[in-house]
PDB file of N, CA and C in Angstrom:
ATOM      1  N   UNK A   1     151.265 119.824 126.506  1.00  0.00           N
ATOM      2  CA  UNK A   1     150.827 120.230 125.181  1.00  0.00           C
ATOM      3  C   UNK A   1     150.300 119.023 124.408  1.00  0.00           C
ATOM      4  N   UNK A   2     150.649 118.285 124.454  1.00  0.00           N
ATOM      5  CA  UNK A   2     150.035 116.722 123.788  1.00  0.00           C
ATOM      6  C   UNK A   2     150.356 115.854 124.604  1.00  0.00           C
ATOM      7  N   UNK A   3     149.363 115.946 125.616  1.00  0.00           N
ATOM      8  CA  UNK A   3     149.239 115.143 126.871  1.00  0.00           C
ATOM      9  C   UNK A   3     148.429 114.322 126.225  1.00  0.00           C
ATOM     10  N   UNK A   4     147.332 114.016 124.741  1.00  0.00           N
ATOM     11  CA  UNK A   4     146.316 113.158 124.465  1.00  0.00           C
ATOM     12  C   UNK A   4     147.488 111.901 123.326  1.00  0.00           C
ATOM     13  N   UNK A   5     148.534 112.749 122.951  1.00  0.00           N
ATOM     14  CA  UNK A   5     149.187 111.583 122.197  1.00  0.00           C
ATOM     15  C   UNK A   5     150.129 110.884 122.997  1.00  0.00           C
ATOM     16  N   UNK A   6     150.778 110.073 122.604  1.00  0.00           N
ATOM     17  CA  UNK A   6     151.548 108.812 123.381  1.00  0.00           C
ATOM     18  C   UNK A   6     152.749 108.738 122.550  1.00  0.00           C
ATOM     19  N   UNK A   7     153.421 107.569 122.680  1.00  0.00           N
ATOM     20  CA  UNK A   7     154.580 107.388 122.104  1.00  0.00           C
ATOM     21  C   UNK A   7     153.952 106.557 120.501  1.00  0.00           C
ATOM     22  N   UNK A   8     152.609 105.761 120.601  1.00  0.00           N
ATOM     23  CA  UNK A   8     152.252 105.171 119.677  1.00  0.00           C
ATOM     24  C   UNK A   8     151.504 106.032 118.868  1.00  0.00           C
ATOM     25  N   UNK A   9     150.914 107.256 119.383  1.00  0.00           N
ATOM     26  CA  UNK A   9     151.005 108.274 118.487  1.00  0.00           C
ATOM     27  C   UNK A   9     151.587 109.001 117.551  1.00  0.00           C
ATOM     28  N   UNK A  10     153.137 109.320 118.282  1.00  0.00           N
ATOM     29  CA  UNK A  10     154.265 110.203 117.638  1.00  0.00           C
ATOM     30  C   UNK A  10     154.593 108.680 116.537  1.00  0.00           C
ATOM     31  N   UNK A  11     154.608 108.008 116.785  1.00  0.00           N
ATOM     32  CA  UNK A  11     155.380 106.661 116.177  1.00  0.00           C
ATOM     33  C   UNK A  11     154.303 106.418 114.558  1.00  0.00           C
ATOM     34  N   UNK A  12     153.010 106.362 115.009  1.00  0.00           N
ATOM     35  CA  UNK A  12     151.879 106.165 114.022  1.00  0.00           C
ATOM     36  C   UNK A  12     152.113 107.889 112.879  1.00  0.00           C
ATOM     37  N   UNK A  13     152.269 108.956 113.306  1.00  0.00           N
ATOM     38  CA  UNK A  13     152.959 110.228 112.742  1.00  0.00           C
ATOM     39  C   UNK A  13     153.934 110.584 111.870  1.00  0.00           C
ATOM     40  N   UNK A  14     154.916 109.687 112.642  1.00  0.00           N
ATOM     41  CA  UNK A  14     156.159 109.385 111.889  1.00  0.00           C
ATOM     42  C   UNK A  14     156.438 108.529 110.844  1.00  0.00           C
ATOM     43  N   UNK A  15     155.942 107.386 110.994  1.00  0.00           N
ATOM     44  CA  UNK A  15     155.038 106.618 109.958  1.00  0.00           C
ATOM     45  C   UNK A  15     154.757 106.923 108.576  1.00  0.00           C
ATOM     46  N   UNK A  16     153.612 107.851 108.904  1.00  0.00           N
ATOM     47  CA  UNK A  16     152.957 108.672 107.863  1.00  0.00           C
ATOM     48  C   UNK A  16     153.627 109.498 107.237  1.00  0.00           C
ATOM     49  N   UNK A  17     154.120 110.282 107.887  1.00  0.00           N
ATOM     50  CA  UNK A  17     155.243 111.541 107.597  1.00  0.00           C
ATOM     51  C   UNK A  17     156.004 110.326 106.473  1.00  0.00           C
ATOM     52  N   UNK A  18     156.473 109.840 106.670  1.00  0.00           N
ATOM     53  CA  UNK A  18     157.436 108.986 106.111  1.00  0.00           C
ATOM     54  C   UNK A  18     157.004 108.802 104.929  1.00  0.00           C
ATOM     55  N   UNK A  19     155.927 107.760 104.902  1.00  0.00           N
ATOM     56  CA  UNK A  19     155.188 107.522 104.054  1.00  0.00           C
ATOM     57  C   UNK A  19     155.117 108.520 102.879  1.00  0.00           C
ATOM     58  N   UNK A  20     154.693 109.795 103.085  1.00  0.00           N
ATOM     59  CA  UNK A  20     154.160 110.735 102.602  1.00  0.00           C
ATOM     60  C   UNK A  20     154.755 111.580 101.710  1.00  0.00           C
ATOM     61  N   UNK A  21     156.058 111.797 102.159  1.00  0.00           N
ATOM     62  CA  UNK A  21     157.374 112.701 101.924  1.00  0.00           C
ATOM     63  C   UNK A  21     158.370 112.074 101.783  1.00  0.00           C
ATOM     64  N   UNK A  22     158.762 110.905 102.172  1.00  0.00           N
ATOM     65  CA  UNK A  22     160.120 110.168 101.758  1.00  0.00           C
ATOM     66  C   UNK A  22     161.055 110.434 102.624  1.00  0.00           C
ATOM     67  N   UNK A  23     161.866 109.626 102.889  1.00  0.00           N
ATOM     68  CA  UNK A  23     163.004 109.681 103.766  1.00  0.00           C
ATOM     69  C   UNK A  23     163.608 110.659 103.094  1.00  0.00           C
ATOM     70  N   UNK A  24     163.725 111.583 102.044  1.00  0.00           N
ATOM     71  CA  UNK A  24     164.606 112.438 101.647  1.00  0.00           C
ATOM     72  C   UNK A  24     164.097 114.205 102.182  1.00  0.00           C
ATOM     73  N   UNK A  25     163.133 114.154 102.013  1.00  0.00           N
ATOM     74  CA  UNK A  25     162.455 115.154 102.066  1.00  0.00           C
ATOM     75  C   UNK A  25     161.905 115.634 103.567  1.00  0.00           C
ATOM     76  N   UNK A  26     162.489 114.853 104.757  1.00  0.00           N
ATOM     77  CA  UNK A  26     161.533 114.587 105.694  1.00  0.00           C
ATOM     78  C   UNK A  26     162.552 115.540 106.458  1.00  0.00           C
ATOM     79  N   UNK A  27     163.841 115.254 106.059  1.00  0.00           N
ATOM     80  CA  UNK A  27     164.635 116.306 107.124  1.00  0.00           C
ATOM     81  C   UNK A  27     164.656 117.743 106.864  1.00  0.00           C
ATOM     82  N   UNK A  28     164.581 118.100 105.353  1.00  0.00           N
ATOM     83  CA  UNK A  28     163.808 119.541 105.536  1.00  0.00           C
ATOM     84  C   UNK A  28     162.899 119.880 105.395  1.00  0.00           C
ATOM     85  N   UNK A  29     162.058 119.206 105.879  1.00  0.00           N
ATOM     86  CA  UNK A  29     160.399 119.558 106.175  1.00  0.00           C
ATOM     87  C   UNK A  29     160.842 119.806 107.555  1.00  0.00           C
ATOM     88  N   UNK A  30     161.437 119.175 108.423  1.00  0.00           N
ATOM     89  CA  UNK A  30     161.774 119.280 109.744  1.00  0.00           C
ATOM     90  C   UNK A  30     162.318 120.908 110.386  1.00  0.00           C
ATOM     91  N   UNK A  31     163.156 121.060 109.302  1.00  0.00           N
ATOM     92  CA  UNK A  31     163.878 122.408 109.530  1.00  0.00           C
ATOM     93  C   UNK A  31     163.128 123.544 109.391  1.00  0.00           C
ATOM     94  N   UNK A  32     162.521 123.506 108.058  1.00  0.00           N
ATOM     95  CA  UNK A  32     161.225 124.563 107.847  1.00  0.00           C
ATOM     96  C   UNK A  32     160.736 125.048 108.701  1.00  0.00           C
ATOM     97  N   UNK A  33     159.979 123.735 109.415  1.00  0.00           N
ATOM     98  CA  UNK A  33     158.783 123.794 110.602  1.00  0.00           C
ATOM     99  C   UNK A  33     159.606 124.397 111.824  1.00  0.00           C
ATOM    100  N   UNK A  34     160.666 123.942 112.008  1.00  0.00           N
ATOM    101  CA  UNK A  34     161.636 124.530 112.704  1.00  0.00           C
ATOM    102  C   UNK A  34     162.092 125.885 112.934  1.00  0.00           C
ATOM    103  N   UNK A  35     161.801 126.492 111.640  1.00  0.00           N
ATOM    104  CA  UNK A  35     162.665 127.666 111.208  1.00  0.00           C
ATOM    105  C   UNK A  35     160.881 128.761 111.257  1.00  0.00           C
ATOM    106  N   UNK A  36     159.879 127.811 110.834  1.00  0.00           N
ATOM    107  CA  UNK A  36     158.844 128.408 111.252  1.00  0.00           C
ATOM    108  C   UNK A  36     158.523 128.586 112.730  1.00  0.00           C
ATOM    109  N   UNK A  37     158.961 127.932 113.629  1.00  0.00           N
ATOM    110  CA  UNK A  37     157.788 127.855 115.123  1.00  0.00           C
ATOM    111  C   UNK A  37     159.104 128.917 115.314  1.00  0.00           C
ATOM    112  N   UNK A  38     159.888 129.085 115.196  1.00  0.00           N
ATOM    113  CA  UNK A  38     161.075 129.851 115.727  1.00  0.00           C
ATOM    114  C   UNK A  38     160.480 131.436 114.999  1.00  0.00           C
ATOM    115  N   UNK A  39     160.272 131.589 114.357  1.00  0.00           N
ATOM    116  CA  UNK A  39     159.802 132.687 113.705  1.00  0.00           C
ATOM    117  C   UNK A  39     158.320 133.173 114.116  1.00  0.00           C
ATOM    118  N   UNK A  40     157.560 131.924 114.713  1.00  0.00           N
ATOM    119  CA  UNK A  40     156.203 132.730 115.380  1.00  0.00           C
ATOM    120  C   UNK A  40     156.238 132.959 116.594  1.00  0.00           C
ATOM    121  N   UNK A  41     157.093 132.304 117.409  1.00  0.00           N
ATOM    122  CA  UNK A  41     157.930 132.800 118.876  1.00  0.00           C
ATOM    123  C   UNK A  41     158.634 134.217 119.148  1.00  0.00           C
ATOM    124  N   UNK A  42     159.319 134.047 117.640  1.00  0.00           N
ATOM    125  CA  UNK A  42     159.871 135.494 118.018  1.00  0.00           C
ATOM    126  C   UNK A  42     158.906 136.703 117.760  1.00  0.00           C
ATOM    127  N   UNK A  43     157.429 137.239 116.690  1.00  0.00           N
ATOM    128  CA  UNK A  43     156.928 137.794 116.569  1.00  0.00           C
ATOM    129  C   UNK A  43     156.215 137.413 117.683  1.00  0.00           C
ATOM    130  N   UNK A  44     155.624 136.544 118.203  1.00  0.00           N
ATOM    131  CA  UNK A  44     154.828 136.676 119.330  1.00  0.00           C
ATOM    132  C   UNK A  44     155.226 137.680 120.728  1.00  0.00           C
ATOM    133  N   UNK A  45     157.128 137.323 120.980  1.00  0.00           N
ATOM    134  CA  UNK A  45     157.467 138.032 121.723  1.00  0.00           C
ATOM    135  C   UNK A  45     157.387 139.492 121.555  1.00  0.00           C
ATOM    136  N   UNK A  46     157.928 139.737 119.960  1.00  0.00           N
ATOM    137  CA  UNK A  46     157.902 141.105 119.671  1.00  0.00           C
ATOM    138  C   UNK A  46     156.551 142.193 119.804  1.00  0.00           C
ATOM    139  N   UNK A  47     155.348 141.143 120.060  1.00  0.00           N
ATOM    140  CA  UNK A  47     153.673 141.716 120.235  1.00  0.00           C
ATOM    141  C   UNK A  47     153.770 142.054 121.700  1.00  0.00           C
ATOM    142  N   UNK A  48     154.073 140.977 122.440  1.00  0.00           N
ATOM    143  CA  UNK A  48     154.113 141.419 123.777  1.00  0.00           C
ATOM    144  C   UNK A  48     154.800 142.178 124.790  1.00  0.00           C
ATOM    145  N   UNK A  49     156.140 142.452 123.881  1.00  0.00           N
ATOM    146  CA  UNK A  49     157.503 143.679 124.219  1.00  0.00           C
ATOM    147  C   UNK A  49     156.366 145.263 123.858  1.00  0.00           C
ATOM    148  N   UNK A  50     155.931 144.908 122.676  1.00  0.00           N
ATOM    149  CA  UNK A  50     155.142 146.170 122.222  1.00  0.00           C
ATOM    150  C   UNK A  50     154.169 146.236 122.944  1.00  0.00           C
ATOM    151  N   UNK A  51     153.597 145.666 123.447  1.00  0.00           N
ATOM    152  CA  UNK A  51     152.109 145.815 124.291  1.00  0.00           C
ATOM    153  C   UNK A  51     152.970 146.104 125.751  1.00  0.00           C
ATOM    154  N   UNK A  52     153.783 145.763 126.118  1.00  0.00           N
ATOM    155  CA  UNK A  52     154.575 146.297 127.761  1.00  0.00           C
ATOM    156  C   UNK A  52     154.833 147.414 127.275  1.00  0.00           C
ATOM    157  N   UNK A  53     155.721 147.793 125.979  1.00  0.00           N
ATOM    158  CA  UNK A  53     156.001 149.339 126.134  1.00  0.00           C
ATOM    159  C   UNK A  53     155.020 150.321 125.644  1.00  0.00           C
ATOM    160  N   UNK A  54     153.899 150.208 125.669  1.00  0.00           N
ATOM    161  CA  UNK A  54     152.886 150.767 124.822  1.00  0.00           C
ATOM    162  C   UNK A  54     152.316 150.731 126.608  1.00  0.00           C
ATOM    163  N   UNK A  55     151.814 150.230 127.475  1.00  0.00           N
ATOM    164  CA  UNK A  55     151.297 150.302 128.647  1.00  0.00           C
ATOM    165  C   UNK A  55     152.043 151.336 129.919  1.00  0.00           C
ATOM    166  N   UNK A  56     153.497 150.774 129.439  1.00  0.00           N
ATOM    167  CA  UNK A  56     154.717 151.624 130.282  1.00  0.00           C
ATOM    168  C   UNK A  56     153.964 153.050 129.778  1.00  0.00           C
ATOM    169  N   UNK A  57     154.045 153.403 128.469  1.00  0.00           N
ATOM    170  CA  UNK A  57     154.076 154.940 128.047  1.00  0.00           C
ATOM    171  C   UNK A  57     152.469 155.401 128.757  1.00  0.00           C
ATOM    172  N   UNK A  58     151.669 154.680 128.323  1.00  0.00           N
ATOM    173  CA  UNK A  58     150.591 155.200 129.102  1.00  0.00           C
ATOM    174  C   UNK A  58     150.532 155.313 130.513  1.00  0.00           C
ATOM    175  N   UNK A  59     151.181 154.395 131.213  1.00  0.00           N
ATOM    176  CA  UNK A  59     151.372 154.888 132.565  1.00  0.00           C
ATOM    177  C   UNK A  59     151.924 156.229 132.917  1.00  0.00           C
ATOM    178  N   UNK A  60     153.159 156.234 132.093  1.00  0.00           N
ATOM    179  CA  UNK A  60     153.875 157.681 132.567  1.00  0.00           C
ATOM    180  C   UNK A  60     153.337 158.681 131.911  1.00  0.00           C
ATOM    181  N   UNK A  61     152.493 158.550 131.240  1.00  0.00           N
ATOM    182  CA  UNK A  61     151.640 159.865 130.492  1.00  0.00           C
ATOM    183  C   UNK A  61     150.560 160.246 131.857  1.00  0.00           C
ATOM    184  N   UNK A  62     149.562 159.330 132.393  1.00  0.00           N
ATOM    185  CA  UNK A  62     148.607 159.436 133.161  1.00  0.00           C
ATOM    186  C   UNK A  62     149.961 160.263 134.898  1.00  0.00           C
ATOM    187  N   UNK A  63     150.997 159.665 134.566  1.00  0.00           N
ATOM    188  CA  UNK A  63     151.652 160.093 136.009  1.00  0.00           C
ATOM    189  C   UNK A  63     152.316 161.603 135.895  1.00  0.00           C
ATOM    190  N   UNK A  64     152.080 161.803 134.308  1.00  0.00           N
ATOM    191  CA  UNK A  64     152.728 163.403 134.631  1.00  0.00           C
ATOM    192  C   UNK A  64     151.501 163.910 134.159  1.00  0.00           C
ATOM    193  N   UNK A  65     150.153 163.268 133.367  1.00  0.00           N
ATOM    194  CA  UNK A  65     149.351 164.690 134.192  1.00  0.00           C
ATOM    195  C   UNK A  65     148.819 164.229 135.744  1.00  0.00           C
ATOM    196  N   UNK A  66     149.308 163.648 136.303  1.00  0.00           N
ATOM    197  CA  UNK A  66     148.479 163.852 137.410  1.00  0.00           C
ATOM    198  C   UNK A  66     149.294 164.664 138.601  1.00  0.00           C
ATOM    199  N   UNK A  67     150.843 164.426 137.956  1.00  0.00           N
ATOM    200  CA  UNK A  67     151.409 165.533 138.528  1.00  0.00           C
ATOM    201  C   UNK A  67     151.829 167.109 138.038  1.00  0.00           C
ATOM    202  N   UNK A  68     150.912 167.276 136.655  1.00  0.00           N
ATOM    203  CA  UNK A  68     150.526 168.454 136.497  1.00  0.00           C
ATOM    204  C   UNK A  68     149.043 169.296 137.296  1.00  0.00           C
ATOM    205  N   UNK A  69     148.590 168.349 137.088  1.00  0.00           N
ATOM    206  CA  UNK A  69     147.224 168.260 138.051  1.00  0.00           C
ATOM    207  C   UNK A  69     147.522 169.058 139.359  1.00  0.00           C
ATOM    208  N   UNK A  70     148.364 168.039 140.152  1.00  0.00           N
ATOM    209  CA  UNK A  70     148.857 168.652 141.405  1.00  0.00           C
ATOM    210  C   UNK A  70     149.544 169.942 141.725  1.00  0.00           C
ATOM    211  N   UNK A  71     150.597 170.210 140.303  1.00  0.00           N
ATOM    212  CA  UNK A  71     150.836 171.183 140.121  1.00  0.00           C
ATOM    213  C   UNK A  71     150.255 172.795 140.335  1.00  0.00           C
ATOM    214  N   UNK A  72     149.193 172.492 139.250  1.00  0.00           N
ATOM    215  CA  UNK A  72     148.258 173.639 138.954  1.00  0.00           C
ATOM    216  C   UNK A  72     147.292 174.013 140.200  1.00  0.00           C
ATOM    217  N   UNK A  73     147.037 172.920 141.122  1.00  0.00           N
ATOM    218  CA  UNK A  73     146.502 172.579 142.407  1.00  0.00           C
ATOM    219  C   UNK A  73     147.419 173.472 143.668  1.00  0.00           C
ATOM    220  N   UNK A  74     148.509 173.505 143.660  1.00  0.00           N
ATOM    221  CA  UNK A  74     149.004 173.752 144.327  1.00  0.00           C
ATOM    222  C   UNK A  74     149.671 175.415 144.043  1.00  0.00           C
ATOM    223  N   UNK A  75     149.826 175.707 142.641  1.00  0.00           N
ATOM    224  CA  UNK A  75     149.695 177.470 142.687  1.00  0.00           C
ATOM    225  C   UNK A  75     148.331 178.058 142.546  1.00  0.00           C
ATOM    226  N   UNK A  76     147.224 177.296 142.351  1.00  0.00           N
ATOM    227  CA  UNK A  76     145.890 177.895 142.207  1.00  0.00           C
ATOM    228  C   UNK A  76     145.724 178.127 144.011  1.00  0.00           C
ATOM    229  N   UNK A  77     146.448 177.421 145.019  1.00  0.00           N
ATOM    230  CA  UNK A  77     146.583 177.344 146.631  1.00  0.00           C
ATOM    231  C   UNK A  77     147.144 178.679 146.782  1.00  0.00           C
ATOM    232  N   UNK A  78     148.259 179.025 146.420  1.00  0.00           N
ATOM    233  CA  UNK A  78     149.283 179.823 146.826  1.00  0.00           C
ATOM    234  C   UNK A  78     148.585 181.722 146.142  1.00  0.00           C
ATOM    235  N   UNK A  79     147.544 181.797 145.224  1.00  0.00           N
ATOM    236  CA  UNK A  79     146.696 183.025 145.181  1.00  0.00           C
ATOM    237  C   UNK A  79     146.587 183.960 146.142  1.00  0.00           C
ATOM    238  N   UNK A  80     146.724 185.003 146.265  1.00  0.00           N
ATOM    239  CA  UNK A  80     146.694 186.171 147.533  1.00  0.00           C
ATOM    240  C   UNK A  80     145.048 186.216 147.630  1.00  0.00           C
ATOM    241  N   UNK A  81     144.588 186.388 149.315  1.00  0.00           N
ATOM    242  CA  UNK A  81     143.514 186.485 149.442  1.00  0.00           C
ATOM    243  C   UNK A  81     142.398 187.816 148.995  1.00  0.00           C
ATOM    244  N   UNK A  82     141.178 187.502 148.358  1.00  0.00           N
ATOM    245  CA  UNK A  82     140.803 188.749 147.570  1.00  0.00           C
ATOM    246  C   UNK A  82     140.435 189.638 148.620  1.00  0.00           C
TER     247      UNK A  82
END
């Protein structure tokens, strides 16, 4: 994921951060961001739980008509000859 930064990257970051916000302020900025990526992880999962069970249902919709299909196929067979 940040294979282009280095350790003199995160270090030059931290730096700034510092700089910017103060040693006071820096540990709950930390948590926030924290409390945020944790919160777009979990809606992300919750998109893709919904998109599996939203695919599941369409599967088993297409599998019972196709075994209505077969159904109707198979007493439209069973008709006495005219």
């Amino acid at each position: 994921m940040f294979n282009g930064i280095g350790v003199t990257g995160f270090l030059l970051i931290a730096v700034v951060a510092l700089l910017l916000f103060g040693p006071n302020k820096l540990p709950e900025l930390g948590r926030a961001f924290g409390r945020t990526l944790k919160e777009f992880k979990a809606g992300a999962r919750e998109m893709m739980d919904d998109n599996d069970d939203r695919d599941r249902s369409r599967a088993s919709r297409v599998e019972v008509s196709r075994t209505e299909t077969a159904t109707e196929d198979q007493s439209s067979n069973k008709r006495l000859p005219e």
